[in-house]
Protein backbone atom coordinates (compact mmCIF):
# COMPACT_ATOMS: atom_id res chain seq x y z
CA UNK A 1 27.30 -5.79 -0.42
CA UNK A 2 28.98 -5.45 2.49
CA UNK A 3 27.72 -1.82 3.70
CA UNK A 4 24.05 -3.80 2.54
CA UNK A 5 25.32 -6.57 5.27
CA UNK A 6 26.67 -4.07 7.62
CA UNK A 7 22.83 -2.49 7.79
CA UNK A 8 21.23 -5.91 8.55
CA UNK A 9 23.62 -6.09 11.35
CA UNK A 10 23.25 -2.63 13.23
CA UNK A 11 19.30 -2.36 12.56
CA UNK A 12 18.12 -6.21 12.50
CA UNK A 13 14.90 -4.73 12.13
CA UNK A 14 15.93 -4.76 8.06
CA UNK A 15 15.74 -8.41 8.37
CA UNK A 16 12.30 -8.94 8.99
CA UNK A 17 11.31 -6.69 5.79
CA UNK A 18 13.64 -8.87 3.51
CA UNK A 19 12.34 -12.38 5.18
CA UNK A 20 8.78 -10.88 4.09
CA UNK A 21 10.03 -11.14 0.53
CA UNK A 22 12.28 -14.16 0.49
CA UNK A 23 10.46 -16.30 2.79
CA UNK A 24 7.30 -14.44 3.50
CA UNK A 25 5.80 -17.16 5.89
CA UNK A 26 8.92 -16.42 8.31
CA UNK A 27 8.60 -12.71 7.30
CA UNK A 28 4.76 -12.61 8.55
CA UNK A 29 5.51 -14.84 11.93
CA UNK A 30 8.58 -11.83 12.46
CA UNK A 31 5.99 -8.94 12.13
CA UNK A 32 3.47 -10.79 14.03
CA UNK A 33 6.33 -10.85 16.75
CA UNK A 34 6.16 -7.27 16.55
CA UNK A 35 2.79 -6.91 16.94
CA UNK A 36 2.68 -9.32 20.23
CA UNK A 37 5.82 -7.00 21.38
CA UNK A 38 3.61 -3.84 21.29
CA UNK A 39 0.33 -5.39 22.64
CA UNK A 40 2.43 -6.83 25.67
CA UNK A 41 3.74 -3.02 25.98
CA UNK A 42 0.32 -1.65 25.57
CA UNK A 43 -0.69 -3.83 28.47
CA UNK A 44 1.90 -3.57 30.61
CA UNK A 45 2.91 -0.03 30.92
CA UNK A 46 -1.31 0.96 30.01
CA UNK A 47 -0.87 3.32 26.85
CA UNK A 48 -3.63 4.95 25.46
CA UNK A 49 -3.70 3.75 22.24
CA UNK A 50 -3.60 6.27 19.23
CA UNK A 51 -6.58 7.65 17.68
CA UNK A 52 -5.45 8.26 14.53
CA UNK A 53 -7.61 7.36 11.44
CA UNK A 54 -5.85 4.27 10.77
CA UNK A 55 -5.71 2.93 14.27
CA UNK A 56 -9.74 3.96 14.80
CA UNK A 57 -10.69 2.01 11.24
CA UNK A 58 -8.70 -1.09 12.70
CA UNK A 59 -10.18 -0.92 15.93
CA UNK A 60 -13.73 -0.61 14.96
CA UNK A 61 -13.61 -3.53 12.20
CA UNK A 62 -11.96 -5.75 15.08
CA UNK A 63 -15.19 -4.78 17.30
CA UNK A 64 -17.63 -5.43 14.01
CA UNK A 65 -16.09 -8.68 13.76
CA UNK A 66 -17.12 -10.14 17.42
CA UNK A 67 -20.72 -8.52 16.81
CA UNK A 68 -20.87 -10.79 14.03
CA UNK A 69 -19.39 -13.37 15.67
CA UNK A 70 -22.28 -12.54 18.66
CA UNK A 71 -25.43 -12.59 16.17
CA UNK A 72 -24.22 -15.50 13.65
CA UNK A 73 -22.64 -17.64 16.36
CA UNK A 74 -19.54 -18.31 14.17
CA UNK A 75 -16.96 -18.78 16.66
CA UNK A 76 -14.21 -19.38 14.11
CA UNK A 77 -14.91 -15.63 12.63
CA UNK A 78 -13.19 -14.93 15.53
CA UNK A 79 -9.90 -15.69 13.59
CA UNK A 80 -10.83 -12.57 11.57
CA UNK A 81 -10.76 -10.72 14.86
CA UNK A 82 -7.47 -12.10 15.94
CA UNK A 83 -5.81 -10.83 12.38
CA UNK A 84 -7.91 -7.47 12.92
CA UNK A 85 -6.23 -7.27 16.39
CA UNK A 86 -2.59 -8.57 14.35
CA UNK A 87 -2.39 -5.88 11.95
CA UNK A 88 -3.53 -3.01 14.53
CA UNK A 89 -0.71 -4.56 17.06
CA UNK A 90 1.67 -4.27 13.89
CA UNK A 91 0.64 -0.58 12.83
CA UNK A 92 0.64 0.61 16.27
CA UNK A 93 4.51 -0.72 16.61
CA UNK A 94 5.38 0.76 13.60
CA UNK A 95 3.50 4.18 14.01
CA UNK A 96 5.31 4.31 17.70
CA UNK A 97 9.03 3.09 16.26
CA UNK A 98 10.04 4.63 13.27
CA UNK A 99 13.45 4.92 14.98
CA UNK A 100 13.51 1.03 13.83
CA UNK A 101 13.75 2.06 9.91
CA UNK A 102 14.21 5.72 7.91
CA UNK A 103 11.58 6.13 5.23
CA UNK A 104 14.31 5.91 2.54
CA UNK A 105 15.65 2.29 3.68
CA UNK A 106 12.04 1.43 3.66
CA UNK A 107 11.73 2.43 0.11
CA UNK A 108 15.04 0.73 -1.14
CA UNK A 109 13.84 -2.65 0.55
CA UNK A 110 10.32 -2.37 -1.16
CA UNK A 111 12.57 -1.27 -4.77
CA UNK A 112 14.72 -4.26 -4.23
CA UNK A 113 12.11 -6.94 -2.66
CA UNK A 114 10.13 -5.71 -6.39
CA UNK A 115 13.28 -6.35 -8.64
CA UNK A 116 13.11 -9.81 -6.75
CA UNK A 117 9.76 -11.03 -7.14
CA UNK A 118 10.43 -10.36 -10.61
CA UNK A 119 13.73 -12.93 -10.86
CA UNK A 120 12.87 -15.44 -8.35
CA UNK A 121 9.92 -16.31 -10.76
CA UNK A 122 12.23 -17.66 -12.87
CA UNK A 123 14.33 -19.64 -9.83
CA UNK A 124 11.62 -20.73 -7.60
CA UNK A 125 9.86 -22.49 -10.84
CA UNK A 126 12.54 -24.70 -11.05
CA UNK A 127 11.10 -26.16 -7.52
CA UNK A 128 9.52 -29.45 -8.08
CA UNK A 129 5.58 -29.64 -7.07
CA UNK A 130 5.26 -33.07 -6.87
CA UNK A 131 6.49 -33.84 -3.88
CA UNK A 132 5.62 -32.97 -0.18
CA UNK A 133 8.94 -31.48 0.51
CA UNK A 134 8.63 -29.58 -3.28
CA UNK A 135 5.12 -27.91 -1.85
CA UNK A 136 7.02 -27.34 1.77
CA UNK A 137 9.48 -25.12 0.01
CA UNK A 138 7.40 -23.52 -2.69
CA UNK A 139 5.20 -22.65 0.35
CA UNK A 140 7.81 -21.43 2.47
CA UNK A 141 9.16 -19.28 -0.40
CA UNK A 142 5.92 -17.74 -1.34
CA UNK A 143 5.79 -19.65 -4.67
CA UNK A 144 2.43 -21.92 -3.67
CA UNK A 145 -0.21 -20.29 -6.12
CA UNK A 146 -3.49 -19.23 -4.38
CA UNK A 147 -6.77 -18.71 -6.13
CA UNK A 148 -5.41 -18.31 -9.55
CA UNK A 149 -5.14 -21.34 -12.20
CA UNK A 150 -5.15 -20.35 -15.80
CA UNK A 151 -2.14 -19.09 -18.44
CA UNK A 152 1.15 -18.39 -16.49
CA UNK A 153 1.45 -15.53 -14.68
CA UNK A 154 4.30 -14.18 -12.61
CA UNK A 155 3.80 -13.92 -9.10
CA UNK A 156 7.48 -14.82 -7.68
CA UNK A 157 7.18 -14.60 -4.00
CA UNK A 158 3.55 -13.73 -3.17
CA UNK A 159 1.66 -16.90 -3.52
CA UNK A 160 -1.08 -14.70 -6.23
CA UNK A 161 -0.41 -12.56 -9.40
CA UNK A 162 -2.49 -9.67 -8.62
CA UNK A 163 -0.51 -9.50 -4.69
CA UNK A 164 2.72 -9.15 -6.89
CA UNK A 165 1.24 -6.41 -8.90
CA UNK A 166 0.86 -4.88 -6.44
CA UNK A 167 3.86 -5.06 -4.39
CA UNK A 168 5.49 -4.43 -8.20
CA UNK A 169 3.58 -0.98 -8.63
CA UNK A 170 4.74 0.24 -4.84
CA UNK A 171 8.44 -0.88 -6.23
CA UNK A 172 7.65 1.22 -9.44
CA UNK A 173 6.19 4.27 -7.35
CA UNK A 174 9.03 4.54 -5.10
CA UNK A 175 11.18 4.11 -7.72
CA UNK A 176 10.17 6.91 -9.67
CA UNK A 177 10.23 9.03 -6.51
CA UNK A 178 14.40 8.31 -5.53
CA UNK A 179 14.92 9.25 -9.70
CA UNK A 180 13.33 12.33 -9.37
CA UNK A 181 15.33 13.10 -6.46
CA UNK A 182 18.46 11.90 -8.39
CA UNK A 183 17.88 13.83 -10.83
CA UNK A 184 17.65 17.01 -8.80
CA UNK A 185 20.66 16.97 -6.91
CA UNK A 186 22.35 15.30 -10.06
CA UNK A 187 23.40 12.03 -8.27
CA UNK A 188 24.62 9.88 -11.44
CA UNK A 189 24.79 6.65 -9.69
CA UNK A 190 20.92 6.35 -8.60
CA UNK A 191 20.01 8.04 -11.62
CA UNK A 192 21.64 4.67 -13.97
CA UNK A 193 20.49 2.46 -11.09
CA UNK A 194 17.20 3.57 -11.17
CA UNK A 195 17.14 3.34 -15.28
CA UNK A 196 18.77 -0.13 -14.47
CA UNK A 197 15.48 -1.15 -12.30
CA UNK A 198 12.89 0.73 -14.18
CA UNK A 199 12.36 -1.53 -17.28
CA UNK A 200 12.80 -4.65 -14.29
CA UNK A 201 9.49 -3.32 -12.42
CA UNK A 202 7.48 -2.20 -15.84
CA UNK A 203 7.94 -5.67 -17.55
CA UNK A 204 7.59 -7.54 -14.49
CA UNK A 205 4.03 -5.80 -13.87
CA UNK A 206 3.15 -6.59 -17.61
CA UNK A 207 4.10 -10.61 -16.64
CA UNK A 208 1.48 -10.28 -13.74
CA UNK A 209 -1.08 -10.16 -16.39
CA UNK A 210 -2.92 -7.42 -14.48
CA UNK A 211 -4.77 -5.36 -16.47
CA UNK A 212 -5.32 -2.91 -13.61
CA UNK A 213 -0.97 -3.14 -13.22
CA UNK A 214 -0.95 -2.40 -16.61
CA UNK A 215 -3.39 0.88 -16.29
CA UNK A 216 -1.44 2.39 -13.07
CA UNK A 217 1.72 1.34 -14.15
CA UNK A 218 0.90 3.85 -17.18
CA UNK A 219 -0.33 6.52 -14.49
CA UNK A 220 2.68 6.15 -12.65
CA UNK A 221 4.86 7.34 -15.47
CA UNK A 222 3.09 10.15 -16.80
CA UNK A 223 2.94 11.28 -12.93
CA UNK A 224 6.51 10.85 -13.11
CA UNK A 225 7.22 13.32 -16.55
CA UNK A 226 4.58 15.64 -15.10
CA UNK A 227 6.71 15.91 -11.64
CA UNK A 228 9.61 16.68 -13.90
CA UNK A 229 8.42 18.72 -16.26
CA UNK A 230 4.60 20.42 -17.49
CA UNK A 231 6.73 20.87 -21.12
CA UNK A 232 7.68 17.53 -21.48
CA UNK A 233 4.26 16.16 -19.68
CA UNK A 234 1.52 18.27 -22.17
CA UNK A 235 2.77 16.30 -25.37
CA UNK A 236 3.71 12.87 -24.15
CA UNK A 237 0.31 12.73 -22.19
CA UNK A 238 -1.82 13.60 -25.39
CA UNK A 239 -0.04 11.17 -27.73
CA UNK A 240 -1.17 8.53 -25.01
CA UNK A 241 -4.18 9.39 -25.29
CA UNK A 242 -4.30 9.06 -28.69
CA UNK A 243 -2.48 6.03 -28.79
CA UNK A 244 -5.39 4.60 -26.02
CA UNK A 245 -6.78 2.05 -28.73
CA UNK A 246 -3.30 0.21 -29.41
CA UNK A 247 -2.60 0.53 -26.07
CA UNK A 248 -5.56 -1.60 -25.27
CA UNK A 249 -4.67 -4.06 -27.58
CA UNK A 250 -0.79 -4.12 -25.88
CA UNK A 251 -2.80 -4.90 -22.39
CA UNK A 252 -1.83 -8.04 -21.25
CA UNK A 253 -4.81 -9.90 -21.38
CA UNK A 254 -7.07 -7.41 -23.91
CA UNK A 255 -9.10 -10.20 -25.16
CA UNK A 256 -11.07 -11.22 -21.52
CA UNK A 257 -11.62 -7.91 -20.40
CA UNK A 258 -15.28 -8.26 -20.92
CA UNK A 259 -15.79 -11.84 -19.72
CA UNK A 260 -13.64 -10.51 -16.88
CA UNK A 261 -15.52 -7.13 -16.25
CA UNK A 262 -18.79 -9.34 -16.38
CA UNK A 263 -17.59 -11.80 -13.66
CA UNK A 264 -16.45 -8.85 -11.46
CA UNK A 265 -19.57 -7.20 -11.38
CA UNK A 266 -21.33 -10.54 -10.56
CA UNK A 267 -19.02 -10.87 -7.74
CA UNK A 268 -19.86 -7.16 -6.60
CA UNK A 269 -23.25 -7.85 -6.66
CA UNK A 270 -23.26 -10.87 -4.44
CA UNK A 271 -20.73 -9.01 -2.12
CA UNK A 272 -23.87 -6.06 -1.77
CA UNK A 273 -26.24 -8.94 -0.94
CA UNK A 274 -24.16 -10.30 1.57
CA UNK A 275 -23.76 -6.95 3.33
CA UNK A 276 -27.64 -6.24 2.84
CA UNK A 277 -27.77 -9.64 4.73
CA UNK A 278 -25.24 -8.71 7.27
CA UNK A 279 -25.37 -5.21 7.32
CA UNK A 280 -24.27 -3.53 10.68
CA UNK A 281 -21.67 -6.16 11.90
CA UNK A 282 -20.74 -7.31 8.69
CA UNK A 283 -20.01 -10.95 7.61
CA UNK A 284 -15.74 -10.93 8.81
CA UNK A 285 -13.27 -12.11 6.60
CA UNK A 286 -13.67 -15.53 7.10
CA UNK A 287 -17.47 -15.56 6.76
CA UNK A 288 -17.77 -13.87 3.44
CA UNK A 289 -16.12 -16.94 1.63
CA UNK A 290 -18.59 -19.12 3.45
CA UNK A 291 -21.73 -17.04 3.18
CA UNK A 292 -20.36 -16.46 -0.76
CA UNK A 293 -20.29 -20.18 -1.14
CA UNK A 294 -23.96 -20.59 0.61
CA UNK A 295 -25.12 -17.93 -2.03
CA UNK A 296 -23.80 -19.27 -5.79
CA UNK A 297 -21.70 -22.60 -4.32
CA UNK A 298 -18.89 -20.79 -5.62
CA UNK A 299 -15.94 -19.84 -3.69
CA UNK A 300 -14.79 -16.47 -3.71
CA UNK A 301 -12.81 -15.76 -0.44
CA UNK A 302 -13.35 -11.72 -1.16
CA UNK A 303 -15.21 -9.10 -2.84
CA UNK A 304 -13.04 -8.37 -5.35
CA UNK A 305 -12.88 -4.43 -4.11
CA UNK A 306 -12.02 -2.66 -1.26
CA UNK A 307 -14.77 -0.44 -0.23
CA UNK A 308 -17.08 -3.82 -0.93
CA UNK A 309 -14.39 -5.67 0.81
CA UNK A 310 -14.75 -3.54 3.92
CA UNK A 311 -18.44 -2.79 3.76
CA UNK A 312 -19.47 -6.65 3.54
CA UNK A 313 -16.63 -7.93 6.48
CA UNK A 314 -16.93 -5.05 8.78
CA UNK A 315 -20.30 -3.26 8.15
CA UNK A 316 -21.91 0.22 7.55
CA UNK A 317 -20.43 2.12 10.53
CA UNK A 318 -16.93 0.79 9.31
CA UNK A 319 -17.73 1.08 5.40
CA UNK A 320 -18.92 4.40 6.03
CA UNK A 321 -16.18 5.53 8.23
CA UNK A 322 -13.34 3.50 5.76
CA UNK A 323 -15.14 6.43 3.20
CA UNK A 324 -14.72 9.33 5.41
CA UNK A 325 -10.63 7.67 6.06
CA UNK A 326 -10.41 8.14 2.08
CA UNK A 327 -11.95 11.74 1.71
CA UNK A 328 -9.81 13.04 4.69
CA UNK A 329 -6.74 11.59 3.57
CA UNK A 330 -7.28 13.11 0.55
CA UNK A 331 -7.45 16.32 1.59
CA UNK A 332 -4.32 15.94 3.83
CA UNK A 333 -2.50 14.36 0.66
CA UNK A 334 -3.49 17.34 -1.53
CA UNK A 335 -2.60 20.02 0.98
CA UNK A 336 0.62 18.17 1.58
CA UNK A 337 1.72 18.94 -1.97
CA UNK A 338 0.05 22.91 -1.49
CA UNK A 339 2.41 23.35 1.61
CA UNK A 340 5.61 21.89 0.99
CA UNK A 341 8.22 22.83 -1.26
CA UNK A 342 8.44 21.95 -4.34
CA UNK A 343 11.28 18.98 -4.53
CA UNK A 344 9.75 17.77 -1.18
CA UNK A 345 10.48 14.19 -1.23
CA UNK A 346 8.56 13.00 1.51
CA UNK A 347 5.18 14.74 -0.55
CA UNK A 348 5.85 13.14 -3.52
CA UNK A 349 6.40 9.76 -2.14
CA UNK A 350 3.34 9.79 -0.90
CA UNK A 351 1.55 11.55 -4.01
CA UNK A 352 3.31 8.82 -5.90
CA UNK A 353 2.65 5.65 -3.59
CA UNK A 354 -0.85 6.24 -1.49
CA UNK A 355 -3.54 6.45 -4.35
CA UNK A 356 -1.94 3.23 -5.84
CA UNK A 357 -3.58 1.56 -2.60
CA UNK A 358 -6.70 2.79 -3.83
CA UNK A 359 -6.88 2.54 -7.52
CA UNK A 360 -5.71 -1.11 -7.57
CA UNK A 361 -8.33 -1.48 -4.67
CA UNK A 362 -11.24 -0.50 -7.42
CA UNK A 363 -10.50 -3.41 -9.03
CA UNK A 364 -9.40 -6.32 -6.80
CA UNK A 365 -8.36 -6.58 -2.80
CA UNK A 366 -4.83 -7.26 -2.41
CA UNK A 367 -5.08 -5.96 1.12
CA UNK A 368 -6.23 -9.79 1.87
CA UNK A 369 -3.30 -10.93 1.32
CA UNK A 370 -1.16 -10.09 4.64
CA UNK A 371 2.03 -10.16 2.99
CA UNK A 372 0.86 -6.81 1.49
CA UNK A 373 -1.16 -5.87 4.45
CA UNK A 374 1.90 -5.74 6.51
CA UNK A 375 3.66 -3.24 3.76
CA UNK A 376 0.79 -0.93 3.10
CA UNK A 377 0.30 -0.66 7.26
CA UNK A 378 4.13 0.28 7.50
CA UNK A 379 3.58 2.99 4.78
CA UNK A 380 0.32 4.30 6.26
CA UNK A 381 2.41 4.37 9.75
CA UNK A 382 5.05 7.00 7.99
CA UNK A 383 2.34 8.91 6.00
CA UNK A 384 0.32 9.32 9.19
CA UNK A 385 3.77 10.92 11.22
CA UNK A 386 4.07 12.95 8.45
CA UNK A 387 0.89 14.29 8.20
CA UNK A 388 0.45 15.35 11.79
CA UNK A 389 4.14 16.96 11.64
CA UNK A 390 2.21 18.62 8.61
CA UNK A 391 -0.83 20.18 10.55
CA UNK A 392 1.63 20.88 13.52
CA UNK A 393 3.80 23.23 11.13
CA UNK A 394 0.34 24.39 9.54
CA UNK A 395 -0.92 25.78 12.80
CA UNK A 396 2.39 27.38 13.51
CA UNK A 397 2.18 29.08 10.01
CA UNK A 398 -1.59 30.42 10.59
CA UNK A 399 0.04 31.29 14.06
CA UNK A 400 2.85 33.37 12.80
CA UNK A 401 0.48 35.00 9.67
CA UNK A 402 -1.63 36.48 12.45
CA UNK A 403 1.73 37.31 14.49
CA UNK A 404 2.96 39.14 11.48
CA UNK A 405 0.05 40.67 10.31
CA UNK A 406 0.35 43.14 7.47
CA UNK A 407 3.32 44.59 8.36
CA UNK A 408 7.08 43.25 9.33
CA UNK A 409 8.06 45.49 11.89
CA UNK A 410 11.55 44.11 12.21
CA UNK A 411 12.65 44.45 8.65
CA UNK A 412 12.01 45.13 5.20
CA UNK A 413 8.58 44.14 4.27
CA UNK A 414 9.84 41.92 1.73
CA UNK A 415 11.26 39.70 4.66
CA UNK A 416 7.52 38.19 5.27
CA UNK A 417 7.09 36.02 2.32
CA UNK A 418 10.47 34.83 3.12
CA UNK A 419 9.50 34.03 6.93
CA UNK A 420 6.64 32.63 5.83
CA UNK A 421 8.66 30.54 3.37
CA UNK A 422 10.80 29.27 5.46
CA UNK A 423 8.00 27.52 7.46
CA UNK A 424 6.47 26.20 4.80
CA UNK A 425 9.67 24.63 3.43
CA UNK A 426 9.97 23.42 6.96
CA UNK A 427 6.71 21.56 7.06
CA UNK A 428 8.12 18.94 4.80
CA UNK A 429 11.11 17.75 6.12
């Protein structure tokens, strides 16, 4: 506890990452803070800003959203701008500071904020809703439900079910990541503190009611036995897939998959006519709710997916260029694992925690909630240093190939691979 307290104190920067979880409306104002902080920087001493994938996609959906602003004469879209220009302020901070936070304390924070969400449920339900003060402090704790009434669901501190699946799978991803490490370099302690959290995380995804939870959550583990061993992986993965029927019936929620499936792709199709209607410039944020409501009378403040999300907000140029964002990172994600060694941790956090972002995005947009936002932007800002550390060691490995040629002419000729090794090893640290 105290070395936990000790932390807080020498990097306060900790502080706004735990206020995100216990009292996320102080937790958003802190990383907004941030984001002011860099702007005022950008301004003041005139960087260029980065042209990075992430940076470019945030940029150009911020510019979409004052053309539709310009042709629909919606001057409160420009609120979607403002958050555009928010979340590109905080990215940019992060991306420029990650002196502020090592990767690993970022992971233990998103572990821990997880195995929270999953027992403040059962505190923060306790807080009376009848009251104004009640709905003061179950909004300030992140316990006001939004969009969701039906059979309970847990949601803890994220104000939505599906936004604490979420933040739950990233928990369970991580998670899996620091036990395979434990396991490698045989560190006993994280290895029963991680078996401690594990079962936390898994049932605390199944109380989310999230079918889609349920389905990664799955993927997740068999990920993890494959990354430990192809043996043990083989087996286990063929007996789930035999077991796929009762596992079905174990899905939280089994019974209104259809009625649920059939509502989704209802919503998809409405969120294709409103970017048919809106199609260069998008409808923003904010005006898909209103232009949703003007189509049905229903209100639906999102599409329900992420490309959709994107394409009907922000446009084709962004929707298409979101797409090309995917396929690259991809690649970069795939040769990640090709180039560095095999226990690299770094690689197999990101293997792990990066296509969770997009499989739970098939299915529902938990990016709108900024809580999450503000996460998944601090992850993309590692992945992205690590990536371009990655290319950088990649050119200097083509470079020394060609150096080397077929021959080592200052050794054994055995001695390549090992050179070559060594740089490879290198490009993941």
């Amino acid at each position: 506890m105290m070395n936990g307290l000790d932390q807080v104190k020498q990097q306060p920067f900790i502080l706004g990452f735990i206020l995100l979880y216990v009292l996320p409306p102080i937790g958003m104002a802190w990383f907004v803070g941030c984001a002011v902080l860099e702007w005022r920087s950008q301004i003041m001493k005139k960087h260029a800003l980065p042209t990075d994938l992430i940076s470019l996609l945030l940029a150009l959906m911020a510019m979409a959203s004052i053309g539709s602003v310009l042709i629909n004469w919606q001057i409160t879209d420009l609120l979607s701008t403002l958050i555009l220009i928010g979340y590109l302020g905080i990215y940019v901070y992060w991306l420029r500071h990650p002196e502020h936070l090592h990767i690993r304390q970022f992971v233990w924070i998103t572990i821990w904020g997880g195995v929270y969400i999953f027992f403040s449920e059962r505190v923060l339900n306790l807080i009376p809703h009848d009251s104004i003060i009640g709905t003061a402090v179950s909004f300030l704790t992140g316990h006001f439900l939004f969009g969701y009434r039906g059979m309970p669901r847990l949601y803890g501190s994220t104000f939505n079910p599906n936004y604490a699946c979420y933040l739950l799978i990233l928990a369970l991803a991580f998670l899996s990541v620091e036990l395979l490490r434990a396991i490698q370099i045989k560190n006993k302690q994280i290895i029963i503190l991680s078996l401690l959290i594990l079962p936390i995380l898994d049932l605390g995804i199944y109380q989310t009611g999230s079918r889609a939870g349920f389905v990664i959550m799955f993927l997740i583990h068999l990920l993890f036995i494959y990354k430990l061993s192809i043996r043990l992986f083989l087996p286990i993965a063929a007996l789930v897939a035999i077991s796929a029927p009762f596992l079905y019936q174990l899905m939280p929620r089994s019974d209104g998959t259809e009625s649920s499936m059939t509502k989704r792709i209802e919503i998809w199709g409405n969120s294709w006519h409103i970017f048919t209607e809106n199609p260069f410039f998008g409808a923003t944020t904010f005006g898909f709710g209103r232009d949703y409501a003007a189509l049905n009378g229903e209100m639906i403040p999102h599409a329900h997916d992420l490309f959709l999300s994107v394409l009907s907000s922000s446009g084709i140029f962004c929707g298409l260029f979101f797409l090309a964002a995917i396929v690259i990172n991809t690649v970069q994600l795939f040769k990640a694992q090709r180039m560095s060694a095999k226990n690299n941790y770094s690689a197999a956090l990101f293997l792990f925690s990066l296509p969770t972002i997009i499989l739970y995005g098939i299915m529902d947009f938990t990016l709108s909630s900024p809580q999450v936002m503000i996460i998944v932007l601090v992850l993309l800002s590692y992945w992205v240093r690590y990536s371009a550390r990655m290319n950088q060691f990649a050119r200097l490995h083509k470079t020394m190939r060609l150096v080397l040629g077929n021959r080592v002419r200052f050794g054994d000729r055995r001695q390549k691979p090992a050179i070559l090794q060594t740089f490879k090893g290198a490009s993941g640290r």
